[in-house]
Protein backbone atom coordinates (compact mmCIF):
# COMPACT_ATOMS: atom_id res chain seq x y z
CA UNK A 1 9.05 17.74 0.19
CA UNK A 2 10.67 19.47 -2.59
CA UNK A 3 11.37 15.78 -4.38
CA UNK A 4 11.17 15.53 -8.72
CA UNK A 5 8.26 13.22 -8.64
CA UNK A 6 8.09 10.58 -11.79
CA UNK A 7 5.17 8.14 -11.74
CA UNK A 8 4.96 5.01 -13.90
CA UNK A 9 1.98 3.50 -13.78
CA UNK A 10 -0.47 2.19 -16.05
CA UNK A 11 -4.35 4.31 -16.31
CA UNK A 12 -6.47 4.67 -13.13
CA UNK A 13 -8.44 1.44 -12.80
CA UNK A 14 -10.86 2.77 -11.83
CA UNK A 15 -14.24 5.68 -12.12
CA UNK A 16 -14.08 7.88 -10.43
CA UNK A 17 -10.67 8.06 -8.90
CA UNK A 18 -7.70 10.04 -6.92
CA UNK A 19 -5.52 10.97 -10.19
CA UNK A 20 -8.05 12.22 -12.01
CA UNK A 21 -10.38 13.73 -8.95
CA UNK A 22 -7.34 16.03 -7.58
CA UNK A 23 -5.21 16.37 -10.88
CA UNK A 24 -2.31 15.07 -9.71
CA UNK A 25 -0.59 14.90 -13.38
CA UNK A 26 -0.20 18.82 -13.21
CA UNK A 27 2.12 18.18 -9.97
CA UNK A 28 4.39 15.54 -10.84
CA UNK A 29 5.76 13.53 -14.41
CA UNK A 30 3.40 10.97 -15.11
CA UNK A 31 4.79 7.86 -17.98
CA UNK A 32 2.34 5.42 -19.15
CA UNK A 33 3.64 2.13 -18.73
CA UNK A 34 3.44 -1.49 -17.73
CA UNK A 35 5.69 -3.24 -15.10
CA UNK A 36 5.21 -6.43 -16.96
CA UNK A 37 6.72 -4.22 -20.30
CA UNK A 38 10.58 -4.70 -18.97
CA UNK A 39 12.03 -2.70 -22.02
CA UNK A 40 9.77 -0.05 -21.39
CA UNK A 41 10.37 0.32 -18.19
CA UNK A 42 13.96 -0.21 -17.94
CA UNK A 43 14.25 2.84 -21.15
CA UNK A 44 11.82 4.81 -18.47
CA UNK A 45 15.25 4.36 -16.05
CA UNK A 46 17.46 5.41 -18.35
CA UNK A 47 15.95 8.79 -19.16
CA UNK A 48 15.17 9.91 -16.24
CA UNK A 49 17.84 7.75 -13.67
CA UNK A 50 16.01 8.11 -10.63
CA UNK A 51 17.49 8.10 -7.26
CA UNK A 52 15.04 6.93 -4.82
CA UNK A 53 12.19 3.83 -6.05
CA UNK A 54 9.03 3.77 -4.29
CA UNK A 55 7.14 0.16 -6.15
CA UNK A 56 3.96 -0.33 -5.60
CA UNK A 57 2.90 -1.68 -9.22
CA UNK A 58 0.77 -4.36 -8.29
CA UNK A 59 -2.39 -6.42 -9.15
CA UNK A 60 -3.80 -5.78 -5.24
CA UNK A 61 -6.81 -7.73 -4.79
CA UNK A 62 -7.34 -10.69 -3.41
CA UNK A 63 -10.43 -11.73 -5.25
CA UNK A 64 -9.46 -10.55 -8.71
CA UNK A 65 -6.41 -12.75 -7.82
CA UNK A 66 -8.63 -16.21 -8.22
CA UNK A 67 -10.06 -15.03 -11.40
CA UNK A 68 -7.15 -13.95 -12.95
CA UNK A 69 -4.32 -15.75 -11.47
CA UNK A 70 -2.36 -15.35 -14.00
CA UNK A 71 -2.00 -11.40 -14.48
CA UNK A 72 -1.69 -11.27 -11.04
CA UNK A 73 1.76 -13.66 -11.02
CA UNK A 74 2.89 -11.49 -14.17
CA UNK A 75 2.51 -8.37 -12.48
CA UNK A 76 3.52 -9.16 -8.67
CA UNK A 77 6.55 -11.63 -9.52
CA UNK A 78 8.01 -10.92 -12.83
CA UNK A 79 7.12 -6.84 -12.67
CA UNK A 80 9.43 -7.41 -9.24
CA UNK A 81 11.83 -8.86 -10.97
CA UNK A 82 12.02 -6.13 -13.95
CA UNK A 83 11.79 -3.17 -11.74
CA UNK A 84 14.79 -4.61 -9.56
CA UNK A 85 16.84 -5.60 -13.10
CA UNK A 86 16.21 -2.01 -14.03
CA UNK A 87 17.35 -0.66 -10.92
CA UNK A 88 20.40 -3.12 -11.02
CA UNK A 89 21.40 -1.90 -14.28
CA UNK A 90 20.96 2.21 -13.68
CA UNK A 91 23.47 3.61 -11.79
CA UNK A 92 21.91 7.06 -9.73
CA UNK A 93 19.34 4.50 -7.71
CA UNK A 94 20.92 4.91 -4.45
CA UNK A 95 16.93 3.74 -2.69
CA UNK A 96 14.80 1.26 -3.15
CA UNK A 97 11.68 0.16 -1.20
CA UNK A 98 9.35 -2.57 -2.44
CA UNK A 99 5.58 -2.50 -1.25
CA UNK A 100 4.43 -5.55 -0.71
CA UNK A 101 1.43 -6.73 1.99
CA UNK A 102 1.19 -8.06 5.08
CA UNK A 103 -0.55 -10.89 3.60
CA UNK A 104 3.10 -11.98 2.51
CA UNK A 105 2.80 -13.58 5.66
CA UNK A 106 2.06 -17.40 5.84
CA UNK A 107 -1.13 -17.05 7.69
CA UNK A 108 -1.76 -19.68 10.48
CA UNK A 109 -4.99 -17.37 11.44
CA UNK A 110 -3.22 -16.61 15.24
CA UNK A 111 -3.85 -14.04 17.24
CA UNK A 112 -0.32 -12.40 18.12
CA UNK A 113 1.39 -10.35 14.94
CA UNK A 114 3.83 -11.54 12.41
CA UNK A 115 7.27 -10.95 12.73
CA UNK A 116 9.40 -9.73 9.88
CA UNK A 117 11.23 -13.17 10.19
CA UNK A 118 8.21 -15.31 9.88
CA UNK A 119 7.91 -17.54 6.84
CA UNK A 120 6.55 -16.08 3.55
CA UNK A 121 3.31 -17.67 2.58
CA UNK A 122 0.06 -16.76 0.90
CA UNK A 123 -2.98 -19.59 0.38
CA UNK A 124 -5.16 -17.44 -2.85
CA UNK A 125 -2.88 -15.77 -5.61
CA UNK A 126 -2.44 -12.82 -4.55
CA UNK A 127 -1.08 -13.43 -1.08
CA UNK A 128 1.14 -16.07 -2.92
CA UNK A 129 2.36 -13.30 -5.08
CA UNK A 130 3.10 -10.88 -2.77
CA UNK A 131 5.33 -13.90 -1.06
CA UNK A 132 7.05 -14.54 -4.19
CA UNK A 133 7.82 -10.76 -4.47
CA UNK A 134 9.62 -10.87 -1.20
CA UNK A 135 11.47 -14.06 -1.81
CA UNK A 136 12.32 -12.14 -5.12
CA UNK A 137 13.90 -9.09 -2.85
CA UNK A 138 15.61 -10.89 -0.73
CA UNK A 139 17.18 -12.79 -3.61
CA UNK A 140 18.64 -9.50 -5.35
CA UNK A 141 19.54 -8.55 -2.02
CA UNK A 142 21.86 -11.48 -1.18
CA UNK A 143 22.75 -11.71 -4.67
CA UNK A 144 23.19 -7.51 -6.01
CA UNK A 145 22.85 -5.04 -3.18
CA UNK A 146 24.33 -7.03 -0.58
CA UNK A 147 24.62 -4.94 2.85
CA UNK A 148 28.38 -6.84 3.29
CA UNK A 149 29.04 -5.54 -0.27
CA UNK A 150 27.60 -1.98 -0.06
CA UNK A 151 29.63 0.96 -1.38
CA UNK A 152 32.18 -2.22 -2.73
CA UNK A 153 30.37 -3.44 -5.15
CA UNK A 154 27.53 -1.46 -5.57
CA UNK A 155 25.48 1.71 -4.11
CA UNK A 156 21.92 0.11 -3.24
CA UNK A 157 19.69 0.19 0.12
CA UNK A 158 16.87 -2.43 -0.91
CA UNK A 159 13.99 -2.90 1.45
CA UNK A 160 10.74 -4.38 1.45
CA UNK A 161 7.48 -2.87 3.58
CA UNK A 162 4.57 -4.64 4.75
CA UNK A 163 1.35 -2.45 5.48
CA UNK A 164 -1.65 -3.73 7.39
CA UNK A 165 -5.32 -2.76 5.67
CA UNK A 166 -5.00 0.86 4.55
CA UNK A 167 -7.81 3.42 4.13
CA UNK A 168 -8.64 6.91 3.08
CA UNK A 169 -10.19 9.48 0.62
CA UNK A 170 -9.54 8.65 -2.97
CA UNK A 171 -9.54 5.03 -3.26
CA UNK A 172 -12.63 3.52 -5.43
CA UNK A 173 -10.84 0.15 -6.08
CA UNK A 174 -13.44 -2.97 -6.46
CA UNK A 175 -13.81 -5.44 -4.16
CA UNK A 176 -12.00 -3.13 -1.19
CA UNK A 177 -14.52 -2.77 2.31
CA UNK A 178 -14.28 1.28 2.54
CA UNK A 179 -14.52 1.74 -1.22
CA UNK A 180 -17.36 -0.47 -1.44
CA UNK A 181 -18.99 0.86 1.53
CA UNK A 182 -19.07 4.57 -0.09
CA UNK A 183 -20.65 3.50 -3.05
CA UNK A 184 -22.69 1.88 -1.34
CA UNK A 185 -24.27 4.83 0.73
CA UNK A 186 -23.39 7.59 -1.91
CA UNK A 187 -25.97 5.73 -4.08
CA UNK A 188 -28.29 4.95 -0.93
CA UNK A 189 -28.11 1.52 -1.23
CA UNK A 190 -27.61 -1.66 1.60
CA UNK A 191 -23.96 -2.42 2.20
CA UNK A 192 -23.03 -6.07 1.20
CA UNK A 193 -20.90 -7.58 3.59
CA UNK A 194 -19.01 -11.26 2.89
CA UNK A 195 -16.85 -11.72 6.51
CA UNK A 196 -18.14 -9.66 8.95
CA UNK A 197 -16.06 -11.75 11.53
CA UNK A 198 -12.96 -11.29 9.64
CA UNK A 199 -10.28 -8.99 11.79
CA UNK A 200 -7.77 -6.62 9.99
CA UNK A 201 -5.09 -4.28 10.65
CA UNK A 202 -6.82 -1.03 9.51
CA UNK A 203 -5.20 2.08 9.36
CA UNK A 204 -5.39 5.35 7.73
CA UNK A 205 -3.03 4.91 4.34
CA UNK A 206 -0.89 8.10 5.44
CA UNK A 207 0.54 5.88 8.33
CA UNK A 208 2.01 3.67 6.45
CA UNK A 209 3.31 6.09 3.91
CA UNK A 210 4.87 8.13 6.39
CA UNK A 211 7.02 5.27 7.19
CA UNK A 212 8.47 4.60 3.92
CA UNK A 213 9.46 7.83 3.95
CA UNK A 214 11.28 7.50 6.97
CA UNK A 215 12.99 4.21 5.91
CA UNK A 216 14.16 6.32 2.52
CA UNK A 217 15.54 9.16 4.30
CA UNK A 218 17.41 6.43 6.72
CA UNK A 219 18.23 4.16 3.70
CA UNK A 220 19.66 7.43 1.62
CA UNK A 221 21.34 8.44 4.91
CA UNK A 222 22.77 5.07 6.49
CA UNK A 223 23.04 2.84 3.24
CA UNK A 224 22.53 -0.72 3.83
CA UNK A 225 22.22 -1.01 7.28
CA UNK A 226 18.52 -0.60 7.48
CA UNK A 227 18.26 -2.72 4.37
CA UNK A 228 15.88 -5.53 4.66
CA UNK A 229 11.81 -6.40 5.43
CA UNK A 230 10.13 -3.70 7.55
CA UNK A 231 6.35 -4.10 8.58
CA UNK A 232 4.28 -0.86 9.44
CA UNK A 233 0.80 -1.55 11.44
CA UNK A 234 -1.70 -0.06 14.43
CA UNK A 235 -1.49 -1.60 17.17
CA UNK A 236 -3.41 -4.50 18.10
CA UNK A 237 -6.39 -1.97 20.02
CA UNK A 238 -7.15 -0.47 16.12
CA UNK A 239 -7.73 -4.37 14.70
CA UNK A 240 -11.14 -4.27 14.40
CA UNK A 241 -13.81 -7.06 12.87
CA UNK A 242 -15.62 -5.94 9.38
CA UNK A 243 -18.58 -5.48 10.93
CA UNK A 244 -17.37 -2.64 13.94
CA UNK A 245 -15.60 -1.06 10.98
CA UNK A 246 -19.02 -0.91 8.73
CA UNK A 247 -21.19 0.53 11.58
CA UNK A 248 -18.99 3.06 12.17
CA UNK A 249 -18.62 4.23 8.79
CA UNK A 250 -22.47 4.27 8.51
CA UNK A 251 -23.20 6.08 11.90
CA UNK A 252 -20.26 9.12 10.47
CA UNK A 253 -21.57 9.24 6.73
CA UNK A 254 -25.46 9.98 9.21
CA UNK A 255 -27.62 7.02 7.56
CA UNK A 256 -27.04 3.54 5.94
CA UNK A 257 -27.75 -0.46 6.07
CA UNK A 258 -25.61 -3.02 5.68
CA UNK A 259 -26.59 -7.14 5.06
CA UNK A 260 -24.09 -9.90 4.79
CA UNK A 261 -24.27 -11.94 1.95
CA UNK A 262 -23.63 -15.54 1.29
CA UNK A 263 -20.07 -16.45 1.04
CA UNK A 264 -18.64 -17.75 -2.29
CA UNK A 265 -16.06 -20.10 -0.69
CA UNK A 266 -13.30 -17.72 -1.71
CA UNK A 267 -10.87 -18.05 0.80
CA UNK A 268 -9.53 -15.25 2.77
CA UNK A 269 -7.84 -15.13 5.74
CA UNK A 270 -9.96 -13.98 9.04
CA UNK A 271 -7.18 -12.92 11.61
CA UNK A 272 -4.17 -11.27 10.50
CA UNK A 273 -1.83 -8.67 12.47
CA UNK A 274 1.76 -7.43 12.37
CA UNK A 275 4.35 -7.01 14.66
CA UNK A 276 5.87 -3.49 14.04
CA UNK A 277 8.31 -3.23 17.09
CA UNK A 278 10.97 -2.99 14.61
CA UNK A 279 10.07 -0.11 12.91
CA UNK A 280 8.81 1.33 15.86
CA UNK A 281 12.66 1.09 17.93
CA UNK A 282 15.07 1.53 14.72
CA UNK A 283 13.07 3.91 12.87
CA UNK A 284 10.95 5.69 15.93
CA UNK A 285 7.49 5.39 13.57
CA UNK A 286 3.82 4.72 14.91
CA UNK A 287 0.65 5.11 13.86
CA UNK A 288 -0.84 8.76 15.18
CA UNK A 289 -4.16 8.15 14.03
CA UNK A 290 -6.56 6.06 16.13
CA UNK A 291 -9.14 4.02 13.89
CA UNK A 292 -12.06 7.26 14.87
CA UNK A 293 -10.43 9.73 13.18
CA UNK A 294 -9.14 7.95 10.33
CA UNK A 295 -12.66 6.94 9.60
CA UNK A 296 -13.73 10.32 9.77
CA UNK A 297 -11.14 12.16 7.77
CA UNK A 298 -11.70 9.52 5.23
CA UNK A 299 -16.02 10.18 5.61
CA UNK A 300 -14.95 13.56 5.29
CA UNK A 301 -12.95 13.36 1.62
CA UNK A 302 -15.72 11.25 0.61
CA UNK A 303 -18.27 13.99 1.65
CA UNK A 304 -16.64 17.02 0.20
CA UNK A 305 -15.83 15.15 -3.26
CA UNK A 306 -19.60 14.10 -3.53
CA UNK A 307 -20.33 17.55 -2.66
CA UNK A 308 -19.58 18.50 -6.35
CA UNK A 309 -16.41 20.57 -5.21
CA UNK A 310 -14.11 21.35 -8.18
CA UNK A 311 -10.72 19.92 -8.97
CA UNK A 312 -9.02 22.53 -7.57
CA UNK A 313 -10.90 22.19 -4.57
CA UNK A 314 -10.36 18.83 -3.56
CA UNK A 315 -6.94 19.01 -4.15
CA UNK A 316 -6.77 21.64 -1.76
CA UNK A 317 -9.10 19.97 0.70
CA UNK A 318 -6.47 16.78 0.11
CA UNK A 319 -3.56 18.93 0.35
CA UNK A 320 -4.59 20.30 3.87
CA UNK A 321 -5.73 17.39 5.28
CA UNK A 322 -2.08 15.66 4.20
CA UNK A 323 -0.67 19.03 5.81
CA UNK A 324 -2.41 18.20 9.17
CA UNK A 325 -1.23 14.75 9.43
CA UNK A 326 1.86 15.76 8.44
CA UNK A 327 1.85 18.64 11.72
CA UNK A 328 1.16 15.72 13.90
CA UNK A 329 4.58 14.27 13.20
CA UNK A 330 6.55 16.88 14.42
């Protein structure tokens, strides 16, 4: 989209995985860094004064969240609260959209969607932090980039964006259903399954990247007025249970088994949906993708990259298959 793309971000955390498998360092500027590390990253704004913030530094898993508690607070919370002290203090940043999850939400397990209005919540750590890191936004909102105050006292759109369960080529991250599930049959092994009654918002992770884009264009275009939460999910048809999602994957990747393990007590929620009218009526975004063909475009990165494809390759097989989506749109 012609943009002058600066990543900060700390290394892949994970093997294999998207940065390396495409080379995506060749296409944009990539700065090692730490959200947690405020000088760092606030020195990172001054060089390069960006103009439009995309965060989505984050410790994202929910189970990593009860071990390590801790990290997870440090990096959801406080590495909200730097990035939004080094955006208060850099003058281009005329954008900026938070990424937080719908599992903001405080969860009473129903069956209709959260609004954008309903109470922030979270019961394990890491749905906890993501509520603290809205409460945190909508502090500096009132506070800094007031919509009231905008082009008065300052020059800043601040949103927030809550995705439902996102999937697609590329991600290898622990402890994630698709990820684990590819593994799992790339190495011919039985799928391990914990809640196979547990309902999610699944959709392909383009569809809810396409609509921060859209909320940055309107944000850069409109200012403040569509400042604020937004949530981005399917619709309540693509909110399938673990276990329709796992058979499906196996019957498109041809073979595979799947088991469901003992459960370790870990709590996670098992119903959770979103509401997205509002994205849907102000910004005119919703999902393209059914849940069949995300699941097969994302069988089909998974195929070609353990195809032993090159680099270059992939990257071009990624490219075109963001190129399709992208068709779709317009």
């Amino acid at each position: 989209m012609g943009a002058n793309v600066i990543g900060y971000a700390l290394d892949p955390p994970s093997i294999p995985n998207m940065f390396e498998g495409i080379g995506l360092k060749f296409c944009m500027t990539h700065v090692y860094g730490d959200v947690r590390d405020y000088n760092n990253l606030s020195a990172v704004f001054k060089d390069y004064g960006p103009e439009i913030v995309f965060h989505l530094a984050a410790q994202s898993l929910v189970r990593k969240s009860y071990r390590d508690p801790r990290t997870t607070y440090e990096t959801n919370v406080m590495g909200t609260v730097n990035l939004l002290e080094a955006v208060r203090l850099t003058k281009s940043v005329k954008v900026v959209i938070n990424v937080t999850s719908d599992k903001c939400y405080d969860n009473k397990e129903w069956v209709w969607g959260y609004r954008e209005n309903d109470p922030m919540g979270g019961h394990d750590p890491y749905s906890s932090s993501k509520g603290c890191s809205e409460l945190v936004t909508a502090a500096y909102l009132k506070s800094y980039f007031s919509p009231e105050r905008f082009r008065l006292d300052h020059n800043v759109a601040l949103s927030s964006v809550r995705a439902g369960n996102v999937l697609g080529g590329g991600d290898w991250g622990l402890d994630r259903l698709v990820p684990d599930c590819i593994r799992a049959l790339a190495n011919g092994e039985v799928i391990q399954i914990r809640n196979p009654n547990s309902i999610r918002p699944w959709q392909h992770v383009m569809e809810p990247l396409r609509g921060y884009i859209m909320l940055a264009e309107r944000l850069w275009i409109n200012g403040a007025g569509f400042s604020g939460p937004w949530n981005f999910g399917p619709s309540v048809h693509e909110c399938w249970k673990v276990e329709t999602l796992v058979n499906r994957l196996i019957k498109l990747w041809g073979d595979g088994k799947y088991s469901c393990e003992s459960s370790d007590q870990l709590h996670e929620a098992r119903t959770l949906n979103l509401y997205s009218t509002k994205a849907a009526t102000l910004l005119g975004w919703k999902a393209i993708m059914n849940m069949n063909e995300a699941l097969s475009q994302t069988i089909d990165w998974y195929k070609t990259f353990y195809s032993g494809v090159s680099q270059q390759d992939l990257a071009v097989f990624t490219t075109d298959q963001l190129r399709n989506y992208f068709q779709r749109t317009q």
